[in-house]
C-alpha atoms as a PDB file:
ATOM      1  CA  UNK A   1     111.360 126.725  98.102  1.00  0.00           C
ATOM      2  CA  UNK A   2     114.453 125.395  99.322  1.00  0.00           C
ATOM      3  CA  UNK A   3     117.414 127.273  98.077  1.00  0.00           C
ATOM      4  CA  UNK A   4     119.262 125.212  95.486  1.00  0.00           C
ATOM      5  CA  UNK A   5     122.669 125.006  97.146  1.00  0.00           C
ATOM      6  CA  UNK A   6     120.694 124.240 100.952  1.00  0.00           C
ATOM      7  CA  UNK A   7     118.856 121.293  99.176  1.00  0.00           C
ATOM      8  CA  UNK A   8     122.198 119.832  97.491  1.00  0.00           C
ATOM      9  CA  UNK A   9     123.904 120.377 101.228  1.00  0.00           C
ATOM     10  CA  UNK A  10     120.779 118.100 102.579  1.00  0.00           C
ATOM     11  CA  UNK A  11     120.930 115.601  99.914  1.00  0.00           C
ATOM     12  CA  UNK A  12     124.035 114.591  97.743  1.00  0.00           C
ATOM     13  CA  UNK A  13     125.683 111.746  99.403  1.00  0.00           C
ATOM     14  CA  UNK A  14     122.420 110.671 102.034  1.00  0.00           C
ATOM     15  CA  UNK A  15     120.302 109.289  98.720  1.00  0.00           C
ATOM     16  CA  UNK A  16     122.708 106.465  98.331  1.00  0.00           C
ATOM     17  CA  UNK A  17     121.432 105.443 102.113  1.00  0.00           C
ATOM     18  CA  UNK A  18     117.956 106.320 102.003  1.00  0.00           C
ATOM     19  CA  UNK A  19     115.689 103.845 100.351  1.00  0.00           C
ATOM     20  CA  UNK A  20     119.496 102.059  98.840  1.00  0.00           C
ATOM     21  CA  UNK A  21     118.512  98.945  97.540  1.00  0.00           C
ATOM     22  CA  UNK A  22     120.649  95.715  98.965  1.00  0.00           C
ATOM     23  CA  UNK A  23     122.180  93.069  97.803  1.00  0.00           C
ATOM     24  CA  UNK A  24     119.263  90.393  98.527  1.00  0.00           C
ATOM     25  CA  UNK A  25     116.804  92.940  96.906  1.00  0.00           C
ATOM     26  CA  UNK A  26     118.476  92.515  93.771  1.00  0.00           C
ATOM     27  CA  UNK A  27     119.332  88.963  93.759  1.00  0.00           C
ATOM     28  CA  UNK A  28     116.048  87.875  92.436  1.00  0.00           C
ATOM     29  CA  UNK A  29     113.296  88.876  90.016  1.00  0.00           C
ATOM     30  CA  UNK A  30     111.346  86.242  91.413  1.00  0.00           C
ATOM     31  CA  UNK A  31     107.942  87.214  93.333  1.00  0.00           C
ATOM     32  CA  UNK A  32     106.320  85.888  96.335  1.00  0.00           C
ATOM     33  CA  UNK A  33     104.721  82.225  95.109  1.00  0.00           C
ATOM     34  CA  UNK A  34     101.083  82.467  97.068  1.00  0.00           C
ATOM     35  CA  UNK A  35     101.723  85.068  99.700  1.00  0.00           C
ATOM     36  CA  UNK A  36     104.881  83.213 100.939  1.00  0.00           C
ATOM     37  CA  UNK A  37     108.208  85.747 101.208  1.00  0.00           C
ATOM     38  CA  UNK A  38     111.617  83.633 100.939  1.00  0.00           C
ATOM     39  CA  UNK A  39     114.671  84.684 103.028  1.00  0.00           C
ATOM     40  CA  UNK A  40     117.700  86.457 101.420  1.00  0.00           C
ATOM     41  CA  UNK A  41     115.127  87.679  98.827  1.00  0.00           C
ATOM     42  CA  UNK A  42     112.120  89.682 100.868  1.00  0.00           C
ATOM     43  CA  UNK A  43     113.791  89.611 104.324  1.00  0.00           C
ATOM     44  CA  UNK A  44     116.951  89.288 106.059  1.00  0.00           C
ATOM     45  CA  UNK A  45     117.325  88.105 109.480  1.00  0.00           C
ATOM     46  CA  UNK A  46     119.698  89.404 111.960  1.00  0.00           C
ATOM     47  CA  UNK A  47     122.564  87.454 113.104  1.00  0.00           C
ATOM     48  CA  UNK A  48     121.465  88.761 116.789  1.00  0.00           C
ATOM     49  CA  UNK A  49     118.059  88.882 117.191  1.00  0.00           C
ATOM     50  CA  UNK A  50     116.972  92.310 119.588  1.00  0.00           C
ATOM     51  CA  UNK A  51     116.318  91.438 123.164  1.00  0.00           C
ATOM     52  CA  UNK A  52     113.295  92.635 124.322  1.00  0.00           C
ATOM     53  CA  UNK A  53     111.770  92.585 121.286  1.00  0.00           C
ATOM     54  CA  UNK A  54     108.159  91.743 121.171  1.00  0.00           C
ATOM     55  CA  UNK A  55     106.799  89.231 118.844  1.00  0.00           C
ATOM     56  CA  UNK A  56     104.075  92.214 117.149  1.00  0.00           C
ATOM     57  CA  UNK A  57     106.876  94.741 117.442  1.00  0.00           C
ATOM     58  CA  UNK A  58     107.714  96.985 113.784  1.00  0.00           C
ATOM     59  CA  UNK A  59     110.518  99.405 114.005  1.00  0.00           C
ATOM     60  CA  UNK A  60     110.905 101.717 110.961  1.00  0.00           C
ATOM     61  CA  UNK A  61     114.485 102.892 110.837  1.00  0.00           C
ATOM     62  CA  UNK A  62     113.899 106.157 109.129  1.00  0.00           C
ATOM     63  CA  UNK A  63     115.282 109.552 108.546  1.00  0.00           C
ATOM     64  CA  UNK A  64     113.711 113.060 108.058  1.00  0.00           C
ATOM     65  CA  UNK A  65     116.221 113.595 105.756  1.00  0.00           C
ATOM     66  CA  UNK A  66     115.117 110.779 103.272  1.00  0.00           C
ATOM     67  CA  UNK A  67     112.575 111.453 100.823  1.00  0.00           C
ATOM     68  CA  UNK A  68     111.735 107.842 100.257  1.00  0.00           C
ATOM     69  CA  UNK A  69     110.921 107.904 104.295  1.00  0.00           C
ATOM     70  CA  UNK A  70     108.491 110.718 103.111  1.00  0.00           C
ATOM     71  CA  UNK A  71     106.906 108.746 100.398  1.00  0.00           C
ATOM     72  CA  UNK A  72     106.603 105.828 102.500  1.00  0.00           C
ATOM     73  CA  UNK A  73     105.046 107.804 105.832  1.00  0.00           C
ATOM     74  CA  UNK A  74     101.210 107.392 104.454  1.00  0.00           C
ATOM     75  CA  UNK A  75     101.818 103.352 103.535  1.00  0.00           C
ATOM     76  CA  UNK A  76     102.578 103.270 106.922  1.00  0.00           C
ATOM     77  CA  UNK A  77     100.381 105.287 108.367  1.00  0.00           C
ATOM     78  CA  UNK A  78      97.713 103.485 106.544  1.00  0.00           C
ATOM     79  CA  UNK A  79      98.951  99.718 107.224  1.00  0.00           C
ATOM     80  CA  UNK A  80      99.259 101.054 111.067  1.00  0.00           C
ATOM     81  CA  UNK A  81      95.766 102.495 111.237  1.00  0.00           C
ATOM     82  CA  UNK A  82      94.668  99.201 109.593  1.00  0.00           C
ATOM     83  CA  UNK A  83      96.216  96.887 111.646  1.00  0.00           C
ATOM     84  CA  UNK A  84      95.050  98.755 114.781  1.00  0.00           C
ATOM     85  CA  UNK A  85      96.774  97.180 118.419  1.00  0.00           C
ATOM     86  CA  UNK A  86      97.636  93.864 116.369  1.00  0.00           C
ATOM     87  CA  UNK A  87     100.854  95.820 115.966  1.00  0.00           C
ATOM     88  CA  UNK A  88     103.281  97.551 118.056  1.00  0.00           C
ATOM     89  CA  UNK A  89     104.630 100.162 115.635  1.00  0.00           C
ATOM     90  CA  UNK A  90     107.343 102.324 116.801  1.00  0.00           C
ATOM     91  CA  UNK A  91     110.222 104.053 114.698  1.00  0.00           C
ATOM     92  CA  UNK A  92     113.951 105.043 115.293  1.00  0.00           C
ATOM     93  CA  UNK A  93     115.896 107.888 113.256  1.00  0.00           C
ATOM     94  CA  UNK A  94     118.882 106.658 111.391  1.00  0.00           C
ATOM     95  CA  UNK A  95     122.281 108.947 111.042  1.00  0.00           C
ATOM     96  CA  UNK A  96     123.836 107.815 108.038  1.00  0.00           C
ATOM     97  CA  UNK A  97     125.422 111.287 107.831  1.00  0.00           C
ATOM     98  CA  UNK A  98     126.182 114.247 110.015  1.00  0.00           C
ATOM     99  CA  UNK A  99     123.609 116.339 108.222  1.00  0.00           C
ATOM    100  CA  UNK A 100     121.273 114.031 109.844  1.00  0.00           C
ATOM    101  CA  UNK A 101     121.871 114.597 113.243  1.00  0.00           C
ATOM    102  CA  UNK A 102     119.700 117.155 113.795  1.00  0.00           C
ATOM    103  CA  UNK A 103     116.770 114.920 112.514  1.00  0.00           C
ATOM    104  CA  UNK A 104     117.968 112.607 114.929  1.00  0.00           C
ATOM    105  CA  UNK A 105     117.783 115.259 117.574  1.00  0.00           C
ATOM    106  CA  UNK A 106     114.149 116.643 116.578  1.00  0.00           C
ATOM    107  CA  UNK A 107     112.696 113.243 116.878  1.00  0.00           C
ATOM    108  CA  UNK A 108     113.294 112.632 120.529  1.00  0.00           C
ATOM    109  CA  UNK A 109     112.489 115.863 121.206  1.00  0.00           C
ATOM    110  CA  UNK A 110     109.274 115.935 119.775  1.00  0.00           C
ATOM    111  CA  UNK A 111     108.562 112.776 121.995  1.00  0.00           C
ATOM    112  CA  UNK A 112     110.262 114.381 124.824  1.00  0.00           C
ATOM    113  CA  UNK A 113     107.459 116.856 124.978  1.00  0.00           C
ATOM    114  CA  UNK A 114     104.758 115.148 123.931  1.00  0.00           C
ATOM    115  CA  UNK A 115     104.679 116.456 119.966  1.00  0.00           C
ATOM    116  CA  UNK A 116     105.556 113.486 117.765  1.00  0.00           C
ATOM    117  CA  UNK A 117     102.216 113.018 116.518  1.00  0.00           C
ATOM    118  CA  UNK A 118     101.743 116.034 115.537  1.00  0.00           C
ATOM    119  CA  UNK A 119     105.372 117.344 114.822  1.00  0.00           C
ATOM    120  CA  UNK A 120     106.469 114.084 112.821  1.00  0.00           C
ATOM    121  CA  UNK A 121     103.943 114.458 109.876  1.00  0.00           C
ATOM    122  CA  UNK A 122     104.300 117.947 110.234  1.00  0.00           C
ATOM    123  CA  UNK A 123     108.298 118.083 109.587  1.00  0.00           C
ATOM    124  CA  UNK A 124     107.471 115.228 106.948  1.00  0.00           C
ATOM    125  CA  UNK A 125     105.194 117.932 104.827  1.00  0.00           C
ATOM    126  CA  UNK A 126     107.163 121.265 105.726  1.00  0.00           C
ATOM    127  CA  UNK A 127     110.336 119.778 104.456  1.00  0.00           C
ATOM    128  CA  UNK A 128     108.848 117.575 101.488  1.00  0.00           C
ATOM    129  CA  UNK A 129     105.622 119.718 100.298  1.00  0.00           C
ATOM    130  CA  UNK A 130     106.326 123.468 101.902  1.00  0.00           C
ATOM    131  CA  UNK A 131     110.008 123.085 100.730  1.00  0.00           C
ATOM    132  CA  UNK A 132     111.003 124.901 103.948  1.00  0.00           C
ATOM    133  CA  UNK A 133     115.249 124.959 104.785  1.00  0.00           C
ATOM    134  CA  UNK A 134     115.134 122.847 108.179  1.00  0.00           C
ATOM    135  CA  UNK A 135     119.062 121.266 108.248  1.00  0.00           C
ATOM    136  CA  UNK A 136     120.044 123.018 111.999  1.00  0.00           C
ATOM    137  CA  UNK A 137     117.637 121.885 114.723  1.00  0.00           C
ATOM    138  CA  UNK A 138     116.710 125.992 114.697  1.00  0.00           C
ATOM    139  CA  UNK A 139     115.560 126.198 111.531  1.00  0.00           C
ATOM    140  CA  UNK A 140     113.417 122.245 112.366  1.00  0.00           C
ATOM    141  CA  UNK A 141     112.041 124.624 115.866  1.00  0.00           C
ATOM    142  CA  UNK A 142     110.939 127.581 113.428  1.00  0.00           C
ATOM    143  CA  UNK A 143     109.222 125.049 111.373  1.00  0.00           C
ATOM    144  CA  UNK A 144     107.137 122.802 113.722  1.00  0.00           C
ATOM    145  CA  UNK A 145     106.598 126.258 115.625  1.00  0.00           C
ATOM    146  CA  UNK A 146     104.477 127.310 112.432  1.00  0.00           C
ATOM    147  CA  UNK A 147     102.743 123.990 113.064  1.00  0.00           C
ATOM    148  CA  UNK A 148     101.526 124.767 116.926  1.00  0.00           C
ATOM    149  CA  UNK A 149     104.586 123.161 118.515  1.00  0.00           C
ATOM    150  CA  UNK A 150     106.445 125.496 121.486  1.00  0.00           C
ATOM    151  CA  UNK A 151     109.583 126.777 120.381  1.00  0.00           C
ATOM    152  CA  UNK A 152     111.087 127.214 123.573  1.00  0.00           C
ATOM    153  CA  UNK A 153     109.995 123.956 125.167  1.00  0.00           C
ATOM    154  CA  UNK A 154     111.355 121.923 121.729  1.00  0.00           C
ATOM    155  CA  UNK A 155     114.424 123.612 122.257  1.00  0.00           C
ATOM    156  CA  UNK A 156     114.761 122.997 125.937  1.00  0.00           C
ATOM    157  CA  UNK A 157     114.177 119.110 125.046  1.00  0.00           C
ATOM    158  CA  UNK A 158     116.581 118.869 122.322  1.00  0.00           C
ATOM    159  CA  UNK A 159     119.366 120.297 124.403  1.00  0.00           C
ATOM    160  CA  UNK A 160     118.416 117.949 127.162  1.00  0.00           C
ATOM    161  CA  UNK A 161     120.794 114.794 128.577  1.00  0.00           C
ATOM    162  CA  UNK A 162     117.632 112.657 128.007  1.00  0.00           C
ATOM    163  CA  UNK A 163     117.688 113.414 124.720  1.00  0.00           C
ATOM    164  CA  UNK A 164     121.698 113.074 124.086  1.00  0.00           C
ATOM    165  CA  UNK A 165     120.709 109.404 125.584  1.00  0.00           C
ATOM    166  CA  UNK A 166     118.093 108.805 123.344  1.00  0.00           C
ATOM    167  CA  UNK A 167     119.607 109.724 120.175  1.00  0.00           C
ATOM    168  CA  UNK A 168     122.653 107.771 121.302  1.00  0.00           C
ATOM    169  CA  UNK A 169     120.047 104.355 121.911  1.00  0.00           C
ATOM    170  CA  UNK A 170     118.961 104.947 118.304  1.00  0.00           C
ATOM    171  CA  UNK A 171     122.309 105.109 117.165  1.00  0.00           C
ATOM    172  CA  UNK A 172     123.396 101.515 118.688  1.00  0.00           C
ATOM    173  CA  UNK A 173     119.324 100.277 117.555  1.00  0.00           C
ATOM    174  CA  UNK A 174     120.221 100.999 114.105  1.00  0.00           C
ATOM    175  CA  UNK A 175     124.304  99.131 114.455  1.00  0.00           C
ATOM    176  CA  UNK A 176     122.513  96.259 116.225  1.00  0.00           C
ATOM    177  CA  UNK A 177     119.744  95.845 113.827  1.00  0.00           C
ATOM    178  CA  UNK A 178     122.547  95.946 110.582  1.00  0.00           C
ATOM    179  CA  UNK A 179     120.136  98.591 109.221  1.00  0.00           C
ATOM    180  CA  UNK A 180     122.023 100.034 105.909  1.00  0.00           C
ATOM    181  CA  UNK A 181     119.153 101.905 104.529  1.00  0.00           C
ATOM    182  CA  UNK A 182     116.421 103.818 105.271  1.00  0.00           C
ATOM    183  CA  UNK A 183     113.214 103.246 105.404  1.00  0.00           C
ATOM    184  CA  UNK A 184     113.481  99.782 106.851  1.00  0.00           C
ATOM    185  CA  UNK A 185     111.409  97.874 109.081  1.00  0.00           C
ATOM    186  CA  UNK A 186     112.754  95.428 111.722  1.00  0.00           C
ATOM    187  CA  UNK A 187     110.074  92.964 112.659  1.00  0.00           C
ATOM    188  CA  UNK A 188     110.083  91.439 115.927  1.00  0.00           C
ATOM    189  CA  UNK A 189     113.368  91.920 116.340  1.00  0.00           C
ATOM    190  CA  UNK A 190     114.674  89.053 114.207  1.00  0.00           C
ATOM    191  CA  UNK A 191     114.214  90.539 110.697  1.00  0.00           C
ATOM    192  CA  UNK A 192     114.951  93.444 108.455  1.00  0.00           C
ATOM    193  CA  UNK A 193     112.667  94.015 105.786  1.00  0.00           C
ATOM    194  CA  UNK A 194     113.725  96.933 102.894  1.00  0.00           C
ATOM    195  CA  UNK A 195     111.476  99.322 101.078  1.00  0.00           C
ATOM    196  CA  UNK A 196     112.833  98.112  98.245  1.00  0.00           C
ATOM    197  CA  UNK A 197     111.231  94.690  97.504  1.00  0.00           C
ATOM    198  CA  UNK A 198     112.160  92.467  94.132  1.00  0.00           C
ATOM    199  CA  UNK A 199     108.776  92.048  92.510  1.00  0.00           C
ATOM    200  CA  UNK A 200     107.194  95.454  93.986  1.00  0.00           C
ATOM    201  CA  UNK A 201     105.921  93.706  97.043  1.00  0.00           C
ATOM    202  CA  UNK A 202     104.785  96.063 100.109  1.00  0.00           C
ATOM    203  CA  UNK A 203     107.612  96.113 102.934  1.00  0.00           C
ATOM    204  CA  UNK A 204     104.428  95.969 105.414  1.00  0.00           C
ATOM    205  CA  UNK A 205     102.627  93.228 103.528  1.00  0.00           C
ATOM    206  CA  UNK A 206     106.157  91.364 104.397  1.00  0.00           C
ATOM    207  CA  UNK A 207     105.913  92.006 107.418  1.00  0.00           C
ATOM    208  CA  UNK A 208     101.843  91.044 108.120  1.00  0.00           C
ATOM    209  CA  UNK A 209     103.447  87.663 107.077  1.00  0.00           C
ATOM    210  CA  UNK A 210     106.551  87.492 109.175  1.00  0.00           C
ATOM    211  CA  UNK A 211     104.484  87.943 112.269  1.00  0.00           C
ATOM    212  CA  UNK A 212     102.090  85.430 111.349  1.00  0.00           C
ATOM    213  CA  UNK A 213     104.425  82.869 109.838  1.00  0.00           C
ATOM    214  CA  UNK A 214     107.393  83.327 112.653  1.00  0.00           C
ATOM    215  CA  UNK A 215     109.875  81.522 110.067  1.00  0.00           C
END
């Protein structure tokens, strides 16, 4: 298990960002009236919409770091395998503290060489269910090694300029996008849909309806 004063380094003061309810989640008790979400209430949209942006496009801001990203992971894994190529699912890691920098880091080096399939469920379920200490990007290597990813080439990755760019694009995503929470989902580039949902609605079935309704 983690050790207690390691887990209370990882988590007091990056709970009140991960999975942090806003202000237009808790404005209203009121439910979605026949499968129809309301702005301000199920969705924000973003005062700049996200050039580039396709219309089928989910982003999940997220964070290895944020146990409600964990508990959220096989939602979306499910609505993704679901949904098949009628959605462009991608995600981008959130630092809403500096202990979450290395998170940051492991991501794009996972994708760097080729492991984030494997190597983001993987850090998901070492950290979560194993309860192994991953808060330096050493101790993330030592984990996803145990899962069948190469130490030495994650660790070449993660120190690479490519990946100081990355982590840097995800950093200005995440400003641009107004993303205050993780996990969150920004849908086509013109809305922001939290985990948290007034009347227990599911973030994805939100966004199944923003991509068909365009509002």
């Amino acid at each position: 298990m983690i050790p207690r004063l390691l887990f209370i380094t990882l988590v007091t003061g990056l709970l009140a960002a991960c999975g942090g309810k806003s202000e237009s989640a808790s404005a209203s008790s009121t439910g979605a009236s026949g499968g129809t979400y309301r702005e301000g209430v199920h969705y924000e949209r973003l005062a700049t919409p996200i050039a580039g942006a396709a219309d089928n496009e989910v982003v999940e801001v997220f964070s290895y770091a944020c146990p409600a990203c964990a508990q959220f992971q096989p939602e979306i894994d499910a609505w993704k395998r679901e949904r098949g190529n009628a959605i462009v699912l991608r995600y981008e890691p959130a630092e809403f503290h500096p202990a979450w920098q290395p998170f940051n880091r492991a991501f794009h080096a996972m994708r760097k060489i080729g492991a984030l399939g494997r190597g983001h469920r993987a850090l998901f379920e070492g950290l979560y269910r194993g309860g192994q200490p991953a808060q330096t990007i050493d101790q993330i290597a030592d984990l996803l090694a145990g899962a069948g990813i190469d130490r030495e080439s994650f660790m070449t990755a993660a120190t690479s300029p490519e990946v100081e760019a990355a982590m840097e694009s995800s950093r200005n995503y995440v400003k641009l996008a107004a993303v205050g929470s993780t996990p969150t989902l920004v849908v086509a580039g013109r809305y922001r849909v939290q985990r948290n949902q007034p009347d227990a609605s599911k973030p994805t079935a939100v966004a199944d309806w923003l991509i068909a309704n365009k509002p």
